[in-house]
Each structure stands twice: as structure tokens, then as C-alpha cells.
Protein backbone atom coordinates (compact mmCIF):
# COMPACT_ATOMS: atom_id res chain seq x y z
CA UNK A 1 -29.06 -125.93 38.32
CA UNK A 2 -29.65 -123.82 35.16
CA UNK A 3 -28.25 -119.88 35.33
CA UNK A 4 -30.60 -116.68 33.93
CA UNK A 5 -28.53 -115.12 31.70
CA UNK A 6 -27.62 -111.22 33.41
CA UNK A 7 -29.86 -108.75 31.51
CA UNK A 8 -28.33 -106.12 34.22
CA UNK A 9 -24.69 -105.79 33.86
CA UNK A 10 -22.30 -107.53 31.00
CA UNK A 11 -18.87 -108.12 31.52
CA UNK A 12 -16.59 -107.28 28.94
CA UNK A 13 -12.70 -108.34 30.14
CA UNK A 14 -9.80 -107.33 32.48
CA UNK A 15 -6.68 -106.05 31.31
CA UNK A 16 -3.78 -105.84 33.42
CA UNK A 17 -1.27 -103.33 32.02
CA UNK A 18 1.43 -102.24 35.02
CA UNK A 19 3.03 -105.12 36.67
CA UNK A 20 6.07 -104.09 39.24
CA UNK A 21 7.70 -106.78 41.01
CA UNK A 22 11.14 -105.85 43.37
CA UNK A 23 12.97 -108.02 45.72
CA UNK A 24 15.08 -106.26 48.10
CA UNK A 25 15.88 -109.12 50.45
CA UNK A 26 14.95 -112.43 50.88
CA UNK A 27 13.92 -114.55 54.18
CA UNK A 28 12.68 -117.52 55.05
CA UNK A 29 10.84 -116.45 58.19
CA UNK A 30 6.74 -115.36 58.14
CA UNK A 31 6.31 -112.03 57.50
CA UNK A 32 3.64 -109.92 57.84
CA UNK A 33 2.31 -108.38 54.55
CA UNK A 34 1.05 -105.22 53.62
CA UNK A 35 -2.38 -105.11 51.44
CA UNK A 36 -3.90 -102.31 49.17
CA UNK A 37 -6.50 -102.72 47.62
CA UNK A 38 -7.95 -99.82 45.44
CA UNK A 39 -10.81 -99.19 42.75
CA UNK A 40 -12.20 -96.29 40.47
CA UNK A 41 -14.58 -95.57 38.25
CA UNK A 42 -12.88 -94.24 35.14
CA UNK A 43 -14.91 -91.30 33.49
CA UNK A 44 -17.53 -92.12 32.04
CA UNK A 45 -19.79 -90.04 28.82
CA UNK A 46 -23.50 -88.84 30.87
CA UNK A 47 -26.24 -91.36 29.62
CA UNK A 48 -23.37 -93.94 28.16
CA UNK A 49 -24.48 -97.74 28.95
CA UNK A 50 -20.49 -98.73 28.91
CA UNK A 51 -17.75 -97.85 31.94
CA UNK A 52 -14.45 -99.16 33.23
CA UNK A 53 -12.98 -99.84 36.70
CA UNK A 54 -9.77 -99.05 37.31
CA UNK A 55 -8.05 -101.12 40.26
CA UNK A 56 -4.97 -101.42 41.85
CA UNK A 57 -3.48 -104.05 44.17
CA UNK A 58 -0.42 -103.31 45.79
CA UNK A 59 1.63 -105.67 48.53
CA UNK A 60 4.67 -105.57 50.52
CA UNK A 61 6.93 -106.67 52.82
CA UNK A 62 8.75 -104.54 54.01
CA UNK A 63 12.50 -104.51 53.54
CA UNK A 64 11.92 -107.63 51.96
CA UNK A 65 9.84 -107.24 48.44
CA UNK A 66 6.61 -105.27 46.77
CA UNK A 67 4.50 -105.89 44.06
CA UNK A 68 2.29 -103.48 42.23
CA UNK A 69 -0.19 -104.20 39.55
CA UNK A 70 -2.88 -102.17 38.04
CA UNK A 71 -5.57 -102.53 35.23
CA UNK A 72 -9.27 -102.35 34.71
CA UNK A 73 -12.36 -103.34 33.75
CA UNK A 74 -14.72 -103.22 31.07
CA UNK A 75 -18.62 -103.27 31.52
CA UNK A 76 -22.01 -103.20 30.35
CA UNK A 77 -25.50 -101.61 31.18
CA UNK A 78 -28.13 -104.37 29.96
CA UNK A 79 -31.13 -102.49 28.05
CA UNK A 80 -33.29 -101.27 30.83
CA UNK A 81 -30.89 -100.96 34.15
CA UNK A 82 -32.44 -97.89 36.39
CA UNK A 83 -30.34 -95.36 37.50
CA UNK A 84 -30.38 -96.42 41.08
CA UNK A 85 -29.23 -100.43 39.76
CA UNK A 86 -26.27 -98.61 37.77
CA UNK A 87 -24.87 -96.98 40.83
CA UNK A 88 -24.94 -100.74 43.11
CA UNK A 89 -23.69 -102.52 39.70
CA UNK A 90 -20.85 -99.76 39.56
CA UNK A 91 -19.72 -99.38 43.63
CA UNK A 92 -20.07 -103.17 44.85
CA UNK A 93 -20.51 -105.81 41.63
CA UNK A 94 -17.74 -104.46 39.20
CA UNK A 95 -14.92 -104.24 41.28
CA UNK A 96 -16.26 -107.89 43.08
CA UNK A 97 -16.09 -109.54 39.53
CA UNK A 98 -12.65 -108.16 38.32
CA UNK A 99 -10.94 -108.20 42.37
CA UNK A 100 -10.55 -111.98 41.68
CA UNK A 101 -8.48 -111.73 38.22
CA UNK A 102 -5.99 -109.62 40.39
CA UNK A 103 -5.98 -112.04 43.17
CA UNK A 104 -5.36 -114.99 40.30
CA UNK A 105 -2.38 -113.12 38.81
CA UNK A 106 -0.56 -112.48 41.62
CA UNK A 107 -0.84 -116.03 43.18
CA UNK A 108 0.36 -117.02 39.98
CA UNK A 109 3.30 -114.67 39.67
CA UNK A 110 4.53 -115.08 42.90
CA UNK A 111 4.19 -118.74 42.31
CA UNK A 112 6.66 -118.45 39.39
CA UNK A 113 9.04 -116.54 40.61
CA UNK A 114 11.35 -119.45 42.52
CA UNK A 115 11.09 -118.91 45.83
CA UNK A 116 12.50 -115.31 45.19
CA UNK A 117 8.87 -114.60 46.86
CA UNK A 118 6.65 -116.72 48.85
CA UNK A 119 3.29 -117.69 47.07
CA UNK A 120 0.59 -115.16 48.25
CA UNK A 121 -2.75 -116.38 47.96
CA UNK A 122 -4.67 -112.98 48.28
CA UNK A 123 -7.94 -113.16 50.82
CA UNK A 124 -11.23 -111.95 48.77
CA UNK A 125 -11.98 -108.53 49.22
CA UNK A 126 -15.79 -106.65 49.78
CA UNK A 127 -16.74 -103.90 48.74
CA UNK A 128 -18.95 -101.19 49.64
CA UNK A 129 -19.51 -97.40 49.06
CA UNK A 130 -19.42 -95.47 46.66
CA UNK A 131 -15.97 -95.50 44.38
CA UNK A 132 -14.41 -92.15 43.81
CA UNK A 133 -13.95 -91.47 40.20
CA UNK A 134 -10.76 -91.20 38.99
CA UNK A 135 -9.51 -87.61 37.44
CA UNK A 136 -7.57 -87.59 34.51
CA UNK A 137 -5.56 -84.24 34.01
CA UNK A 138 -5.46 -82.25 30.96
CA UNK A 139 -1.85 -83.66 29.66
CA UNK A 140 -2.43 -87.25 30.37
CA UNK A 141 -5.99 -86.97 28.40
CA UNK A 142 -4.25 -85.29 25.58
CA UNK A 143 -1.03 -88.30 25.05
């Protein structure tokens, strides 16, 4: 089976830059765990052809442990994507291509950690709507 190359929507990277892992107790018996899943659309310049997700994927236990990460994603407009393409490609394909990055690195942390944690495997996650931009204040745009 030969794949098109995407003329829509290029993928530049993920970049995961908070990582918060705290163990308050540990047990052996199944727990039930807490799962937040969030994305954004960072700001983005009118008429620019380049944007960034921002996610973040928190779970807990709790009593027992949390983990927080949170990072984002780089993207692409191809050449001749229509408004009305831009806003699907934004709300339900960007977040669906970096979601699985996040799941990887935390089954793979919690894997290394020694049994402080149990290995999560993270279910895959849909998404749908339209993603609230995230605001940016005045100080944190000027550091």
C-alpha cells in the first residue's frame, strides 16, 4: 500500500518541557485513576500558515501519586488549505497526532520508575470541538 504524501497539514515535532512526577504513598492494590486530558491552540499571527498546540496530560491517584506533563506541538498549513480545512486540521487532527507522544512518554516513565508507580498505558483519546485558545498575559509574553 503506497501513502500520498499530506499536502494539507505538516507536522513539525513535539516537545515536552514540564514533567512532574510525586509519590505520596505506595500500594499494591488497583486503584482507580484520575485522567486529564487538555489542548490549546497557542496564538497564532492572522493569515500565518504555522501554529502550535499546547497539551497537557495530567493523572492521579489519589493519596497515592500524580503526574503532570505538558508541551506542544508544531504544525504546518500545506500551500492551498481553505479556511474551513484549517479550523478541522487545528480542533480534531493536531491534538490526535501529538495525544499519542504524551501517551508514549508516560507509559514509558512510569515504566522506569521501579514499581514506585504502576505502568499506565494511557487509552487513546478523541477529539472534537473547537479548542479554546490559550491567553498569554502581558508579563509572561514579555520574559
Amino acid at each position: 500500500m503506497q501513502t500520498k504524501e499530506q499536502h494539507k497539514l505538516k507536522f513539525l515535532g513535539v516537545s515536552i518541557v514540564n514533567v512532574q512526577l510525586e509519590v505520596f504513598n505506595q500500594s499494591e492494590d488497583e486503584q482507580n485513576v484520575d485522567l486529564y486530558v487538555d489542548a490549546k491552540l497557542f496564538p497564532r499571527e492572522v493569515g500565518s500558515k504555522s501554529f502550535r498546540i499546547w497539551m497537557k496530560v495530567e493523572m492521579k491517584v489519589q493519596d497515592f501519586w500524580e503526574i503532570k506533563i505538558a508541551g506542544f506541538g508544531d504544525f504546518e498549513f500545506g500551500e492551498n488549505t481553505d479556511e474551513e480545512n484549517q479550523k478541522h486540521l487545528i480542533n480534531v487532527n493536531a491534538p490526535a497526532i501529538i495525544f499519542p507522544y504524551f501517551r508514549s512518554f508516560i507509559s514509558t516513565l512510569t515504566a522506569n520508575c521501579g514499581g514506585t508507580v504502576p505502568v499506565s498505558i494511557i487509552p487513546p483519546h478523541f477529539f472534537s470541538g473547537e479548542l479554546e485558545s490559550l491567553v498569554i498575559s502581558e508579563e509572561e509574553s514579555a520574559e
